[in-house]
Protein backbone atom coordinates (compact mmCIF):
# COMPACT_ATOMS: atom_id res chain seq x y z
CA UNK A 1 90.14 76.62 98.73
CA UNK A 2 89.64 77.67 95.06
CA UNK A 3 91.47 75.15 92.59
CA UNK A 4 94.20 77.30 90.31
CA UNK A 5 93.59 77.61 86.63
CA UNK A 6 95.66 78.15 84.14
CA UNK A 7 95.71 80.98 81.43
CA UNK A 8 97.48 81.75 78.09
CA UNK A 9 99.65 84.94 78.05
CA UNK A 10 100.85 85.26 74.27
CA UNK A 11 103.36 82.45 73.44
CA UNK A 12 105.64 82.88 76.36
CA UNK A 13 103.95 83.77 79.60
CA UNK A 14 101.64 81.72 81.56
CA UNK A 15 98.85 83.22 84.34
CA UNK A 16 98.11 81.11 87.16
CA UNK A 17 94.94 82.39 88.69
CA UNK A 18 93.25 81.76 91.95
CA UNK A 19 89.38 82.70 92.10
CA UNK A 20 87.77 85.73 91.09
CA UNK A 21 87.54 87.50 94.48
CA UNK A 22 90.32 90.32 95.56
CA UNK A 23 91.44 89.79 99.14
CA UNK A 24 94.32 89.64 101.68
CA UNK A 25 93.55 85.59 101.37
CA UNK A 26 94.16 85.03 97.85
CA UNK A 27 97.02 87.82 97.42
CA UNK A 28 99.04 85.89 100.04
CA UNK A 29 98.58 82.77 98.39
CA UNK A 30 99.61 84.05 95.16
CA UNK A 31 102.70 85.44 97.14
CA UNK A 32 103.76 81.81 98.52
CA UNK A 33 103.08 80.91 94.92
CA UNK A 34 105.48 83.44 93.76
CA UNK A 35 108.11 82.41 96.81
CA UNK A 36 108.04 78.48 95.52
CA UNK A 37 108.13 79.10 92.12
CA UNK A 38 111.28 81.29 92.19
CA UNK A 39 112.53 78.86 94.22
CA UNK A 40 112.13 76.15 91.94
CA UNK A 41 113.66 78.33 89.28
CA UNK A 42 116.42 79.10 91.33
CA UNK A 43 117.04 75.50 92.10
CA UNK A 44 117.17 74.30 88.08
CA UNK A 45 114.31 72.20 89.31
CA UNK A 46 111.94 74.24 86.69
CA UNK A 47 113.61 75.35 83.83
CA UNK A 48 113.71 78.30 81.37
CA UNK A 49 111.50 80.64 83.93
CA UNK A 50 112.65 84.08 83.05
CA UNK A 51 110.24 86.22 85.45
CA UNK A 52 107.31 86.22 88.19
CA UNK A 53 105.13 88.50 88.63
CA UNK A 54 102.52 88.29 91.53
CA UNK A 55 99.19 90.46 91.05
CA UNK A 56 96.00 90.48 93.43
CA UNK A 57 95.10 86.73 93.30
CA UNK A 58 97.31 85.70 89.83
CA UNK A 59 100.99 85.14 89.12
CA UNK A 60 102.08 86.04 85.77
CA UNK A 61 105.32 84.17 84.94
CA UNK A 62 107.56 84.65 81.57
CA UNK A 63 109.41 81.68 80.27
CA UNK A 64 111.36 80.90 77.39
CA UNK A 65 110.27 78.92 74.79
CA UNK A 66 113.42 77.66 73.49
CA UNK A 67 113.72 76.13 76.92
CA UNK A 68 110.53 74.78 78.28
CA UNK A 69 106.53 74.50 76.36
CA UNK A 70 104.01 75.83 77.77
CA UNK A 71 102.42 72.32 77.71
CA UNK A 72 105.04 71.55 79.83
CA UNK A 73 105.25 74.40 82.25
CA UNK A 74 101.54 74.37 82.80
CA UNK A 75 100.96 71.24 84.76
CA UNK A 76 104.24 72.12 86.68
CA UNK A 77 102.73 75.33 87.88
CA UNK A 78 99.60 73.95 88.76
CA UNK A 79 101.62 71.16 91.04
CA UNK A 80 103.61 73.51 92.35
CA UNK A 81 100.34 75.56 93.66
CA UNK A 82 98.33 72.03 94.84
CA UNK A 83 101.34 71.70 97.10
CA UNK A 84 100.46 72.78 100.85
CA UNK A 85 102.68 75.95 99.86
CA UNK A 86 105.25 77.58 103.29
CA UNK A 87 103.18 80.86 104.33
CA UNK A 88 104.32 83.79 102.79
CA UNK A 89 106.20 86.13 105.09
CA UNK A 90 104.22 88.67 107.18
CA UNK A 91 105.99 91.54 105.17
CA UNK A 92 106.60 94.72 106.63
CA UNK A 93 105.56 97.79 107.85
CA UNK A 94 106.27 101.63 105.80
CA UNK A 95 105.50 104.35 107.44
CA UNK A 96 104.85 107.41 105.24
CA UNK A 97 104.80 110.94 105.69
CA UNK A 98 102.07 112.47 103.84
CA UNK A 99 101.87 116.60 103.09
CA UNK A 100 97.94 116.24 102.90
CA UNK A 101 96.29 119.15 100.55
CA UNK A 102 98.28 121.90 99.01
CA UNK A 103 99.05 121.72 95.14
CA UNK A 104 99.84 118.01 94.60
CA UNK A 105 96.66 117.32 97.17
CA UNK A 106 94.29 119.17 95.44
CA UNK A 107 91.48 116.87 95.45
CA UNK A 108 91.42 116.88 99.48
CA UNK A 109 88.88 119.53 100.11
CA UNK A 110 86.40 118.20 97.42
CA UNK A 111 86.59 114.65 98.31
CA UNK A 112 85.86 115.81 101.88
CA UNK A 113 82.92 117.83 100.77
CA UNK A 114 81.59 114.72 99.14
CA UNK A 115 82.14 112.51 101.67
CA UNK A 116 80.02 115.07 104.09
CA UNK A 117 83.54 115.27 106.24
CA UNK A 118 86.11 117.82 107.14
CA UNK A 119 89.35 117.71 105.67
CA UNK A 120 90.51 117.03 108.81
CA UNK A 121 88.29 113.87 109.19
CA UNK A 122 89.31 113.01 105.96
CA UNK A 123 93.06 112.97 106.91
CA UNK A 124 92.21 111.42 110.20
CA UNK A 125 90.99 108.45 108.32
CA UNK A 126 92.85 108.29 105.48
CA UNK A 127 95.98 108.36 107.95
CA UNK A 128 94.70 105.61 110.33
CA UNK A 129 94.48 103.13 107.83
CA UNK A 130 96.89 100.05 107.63
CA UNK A 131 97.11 99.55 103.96
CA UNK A 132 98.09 96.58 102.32
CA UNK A 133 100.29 96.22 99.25
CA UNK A 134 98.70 94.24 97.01
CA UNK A 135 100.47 93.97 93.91
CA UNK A 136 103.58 96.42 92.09
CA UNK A 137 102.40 97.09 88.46
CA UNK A 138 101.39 99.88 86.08
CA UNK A 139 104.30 101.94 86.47
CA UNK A 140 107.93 101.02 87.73
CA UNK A 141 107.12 100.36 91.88
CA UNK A 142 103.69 101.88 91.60
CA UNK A 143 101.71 100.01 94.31
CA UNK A 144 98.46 98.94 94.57
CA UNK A 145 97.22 99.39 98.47
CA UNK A 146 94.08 97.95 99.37
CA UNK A 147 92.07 97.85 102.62
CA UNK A 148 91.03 101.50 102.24
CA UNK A 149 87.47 101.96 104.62
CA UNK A 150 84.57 102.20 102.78
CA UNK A 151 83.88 105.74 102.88
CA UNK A 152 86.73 106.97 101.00
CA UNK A 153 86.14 104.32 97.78
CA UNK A 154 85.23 107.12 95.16
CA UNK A 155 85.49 106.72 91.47
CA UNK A 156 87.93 107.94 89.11
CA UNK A 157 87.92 111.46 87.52
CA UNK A 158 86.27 111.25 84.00
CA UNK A 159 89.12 112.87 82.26
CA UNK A 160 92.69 112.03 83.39
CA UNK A 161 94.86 114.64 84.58
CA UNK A 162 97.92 114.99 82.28
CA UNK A 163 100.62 115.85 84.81
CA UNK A 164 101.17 114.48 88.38
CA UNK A 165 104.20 114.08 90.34
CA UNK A 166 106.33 111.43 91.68
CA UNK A 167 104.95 110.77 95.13
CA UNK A 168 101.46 111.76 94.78
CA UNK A 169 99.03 109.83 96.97
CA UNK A 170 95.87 109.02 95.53
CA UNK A 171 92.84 106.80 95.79
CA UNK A 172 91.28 105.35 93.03
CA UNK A 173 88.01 103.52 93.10
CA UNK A 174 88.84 100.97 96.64
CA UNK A 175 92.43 100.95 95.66
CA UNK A 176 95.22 103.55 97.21
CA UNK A 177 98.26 104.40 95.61
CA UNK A 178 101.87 105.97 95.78
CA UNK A 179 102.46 107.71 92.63
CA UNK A 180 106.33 105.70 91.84
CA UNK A 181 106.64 108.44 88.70
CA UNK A 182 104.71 111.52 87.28
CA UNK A 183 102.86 111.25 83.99
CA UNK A 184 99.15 111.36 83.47
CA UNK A 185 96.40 110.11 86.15
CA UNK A 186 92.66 109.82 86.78
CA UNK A 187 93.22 109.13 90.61
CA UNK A 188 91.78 111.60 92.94
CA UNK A 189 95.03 112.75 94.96
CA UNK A 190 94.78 113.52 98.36
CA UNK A 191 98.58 114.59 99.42
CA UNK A 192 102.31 113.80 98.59
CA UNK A 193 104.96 112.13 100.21
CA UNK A 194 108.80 112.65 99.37
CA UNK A 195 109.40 109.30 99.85
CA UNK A 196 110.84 107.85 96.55
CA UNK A 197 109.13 104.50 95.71
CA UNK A 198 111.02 103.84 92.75
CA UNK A 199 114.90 104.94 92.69
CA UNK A 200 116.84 103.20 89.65
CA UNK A 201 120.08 104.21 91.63
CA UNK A 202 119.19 102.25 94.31
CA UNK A 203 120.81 98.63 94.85
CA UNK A 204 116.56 97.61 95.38
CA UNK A 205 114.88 100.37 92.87
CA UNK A 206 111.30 99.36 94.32
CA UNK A 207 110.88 100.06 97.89
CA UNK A 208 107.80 98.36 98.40
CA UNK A 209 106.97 94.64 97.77
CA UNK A 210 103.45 92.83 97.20
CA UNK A 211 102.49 91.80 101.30
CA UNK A 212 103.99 95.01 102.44
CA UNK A 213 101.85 97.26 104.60
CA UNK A 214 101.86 100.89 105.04
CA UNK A 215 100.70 103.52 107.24
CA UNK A 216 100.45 107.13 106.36
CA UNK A 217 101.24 109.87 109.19
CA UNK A 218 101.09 113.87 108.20
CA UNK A 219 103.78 115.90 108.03
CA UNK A 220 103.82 119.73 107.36
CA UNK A 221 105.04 121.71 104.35
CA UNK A 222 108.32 122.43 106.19
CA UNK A 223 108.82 118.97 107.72
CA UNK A 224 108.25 117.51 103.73
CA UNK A 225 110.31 119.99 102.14
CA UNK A 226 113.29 118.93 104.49
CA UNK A 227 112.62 115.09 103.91
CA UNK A 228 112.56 115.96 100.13
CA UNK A 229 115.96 117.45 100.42
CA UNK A 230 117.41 114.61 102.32
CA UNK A 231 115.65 112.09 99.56
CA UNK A 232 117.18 113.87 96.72
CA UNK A 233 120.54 113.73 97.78
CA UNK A 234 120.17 109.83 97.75
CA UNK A 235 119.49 109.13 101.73
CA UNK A 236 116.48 106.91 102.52
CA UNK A 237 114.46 108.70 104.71
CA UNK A 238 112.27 105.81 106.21
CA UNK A 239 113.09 102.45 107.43
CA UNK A 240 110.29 99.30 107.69
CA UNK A 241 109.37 97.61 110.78
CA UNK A 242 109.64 94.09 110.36
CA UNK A 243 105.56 92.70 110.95
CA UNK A 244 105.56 89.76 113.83
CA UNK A 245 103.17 86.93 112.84
C-alpha cells in the first residue's frame, strides 16, 4: 500500500495524494478518505474544513485559515488516511440512454473508420462497457468515467470544438465523459443522452458521484426526443440500481 503524501494547495487547501498510478484501487481509497474526513468534520473532531474534493487517487480539501494551519491539518490528514479506513460504498449503477451518431455524435463514423470497425461495433462496445466514475471536476457534475476497453482510447482533437451541448458523450484519451454543460471541447463525441447530469434546481444538482458506475444502452431519435421532453419539464428520467458488494 502506497504511503499518502502531502501537498501544498495555495494557503488554504491541502492535497493528500496516494501514488502515481490511476485505478479503481486508489480512487476507492481516496473515496473512504473522503467518507472519514467529512466525517471528522462533521463531528467537530477536525476543525475549520470547509470542502473535500476526491479526484482519481488525491483528495483536495479547503480549510480555513483563521481556524486551523496547515501545519496543523497536515499530520491530521495523514492520520486520518494511516487509519485502516471503513470501505467505501459499492456505489451505484446509471443506466444511460445514448442517441449514438446524428449531429451531437458526429465523431461516430470517423472514430469507427479508425478503429477498422463498424459503427455498429463501435456502439456495441462502447455500450457494453461498465464505466466507472472516477472523479466530478472540470465543469459543474462533469464526470470522469474510466474503464473504457482499449480500442476506443483515442486522442483528443487538435483544435477544440467551440460549441457542444449539455449531454454530449465523449471519449477523451482513456477517459469517457457526460458532457454536465455545453461550452467548448476537444473530446471526440460519440452520441448524446438527455439525461441531465447537472440540474441546479434539483435538491442533489450532480447526479453522479465519484464510485458510481454507468452503463450506456441506445435509444433512437424518437425514444431521446421523448426522454428530453420529460427531462425538461423537471422529471428524472432514470433511477440507479443500488451495486451489491
Amino acid at each position: 500500500m502506497t504511503t499518502p503524501s502531502l501537498l501544498p494547495c495555495g494557503d488554504s487547501a491541502l492535497t493528500v495524494q496516494i501514488g502515481e498510478s490511476v485505478d479503481a484501487e486508489a480512487n476507492a481509497r481516496i473515496i473512504a478518505l473522503a467518507a472519514a474526513v467529512e466525517e471528522a468534520a462533521r463531528s467537530g473532531d477536525l476543525a475549520g474544513v470547509l470542502d473535500i474534493v476526491p479526484t482519481y487517487r488525491s483528495l483536495l480539501v479547503r480549510y480555513d485559515p483563521e481556524r486551523i494551519r496547515a501545519k496543523d491539518l497536515g499530520p491530521r490528514l495523514l492520520e486520518i488516511a494511516a487509519r485502516p479506513l471503513e470501505a467505501a460504498a459499492a456505489g451505484r449503477l446509471w443506466r444511460i440512454p445514448c442517441l449514438y451518431g446524428g449531429e451531437v455524435g458526429q465523431d461516430l463514423q470517423e472514430m469507427a473508420r479508425m478503429k477498422g470497425l463498424s459503427p455498429e461495433e463501435l456502439i456495441a462496445l462502447h455500450s457494453g462497457t461498465d464505466y466507472r466514475v472516477f472523479m466530478i471536476g472540470f465543469a459543474p457534475g462533469f464526470a470522469y468515467l474510466g474503464g473504457q476497453p482499449e480500442i476506443l482510447h483515442t486522442p483528443r482533437l487538435p483544435k477544440p470544438r467551440q460549441n457542444i451541448p449539455r449531454g454530449a458523450v465523449g471519449i477523451g484519451g482513456q477517459q469517457g465523459n457526460i458532457n454536465s454543460v455545453a461550452g467548448p471541447s476537444g473530446w471526440r463525441f460519440l452520441g448524446w443522452t438527455p439525461v441531465r447530469s447537472f440540474d441546479p434546481a434539483r435538491a442533489e444538482p450532480f447526479l453522479f458521484r465519484a464510485g458510481d458506475h454507468i452503463r450506456f444502452h441506445p435509444v433512437g431519435p424518437e425514444e431521446a426526443r421523448a426522454l428530453e421532453a420529460r427531462s425538461a419539464a423537471g422529471e428524472m428520467i432514470v433511477t440507479p440500481e443500488e451495486i451489491r458488494a
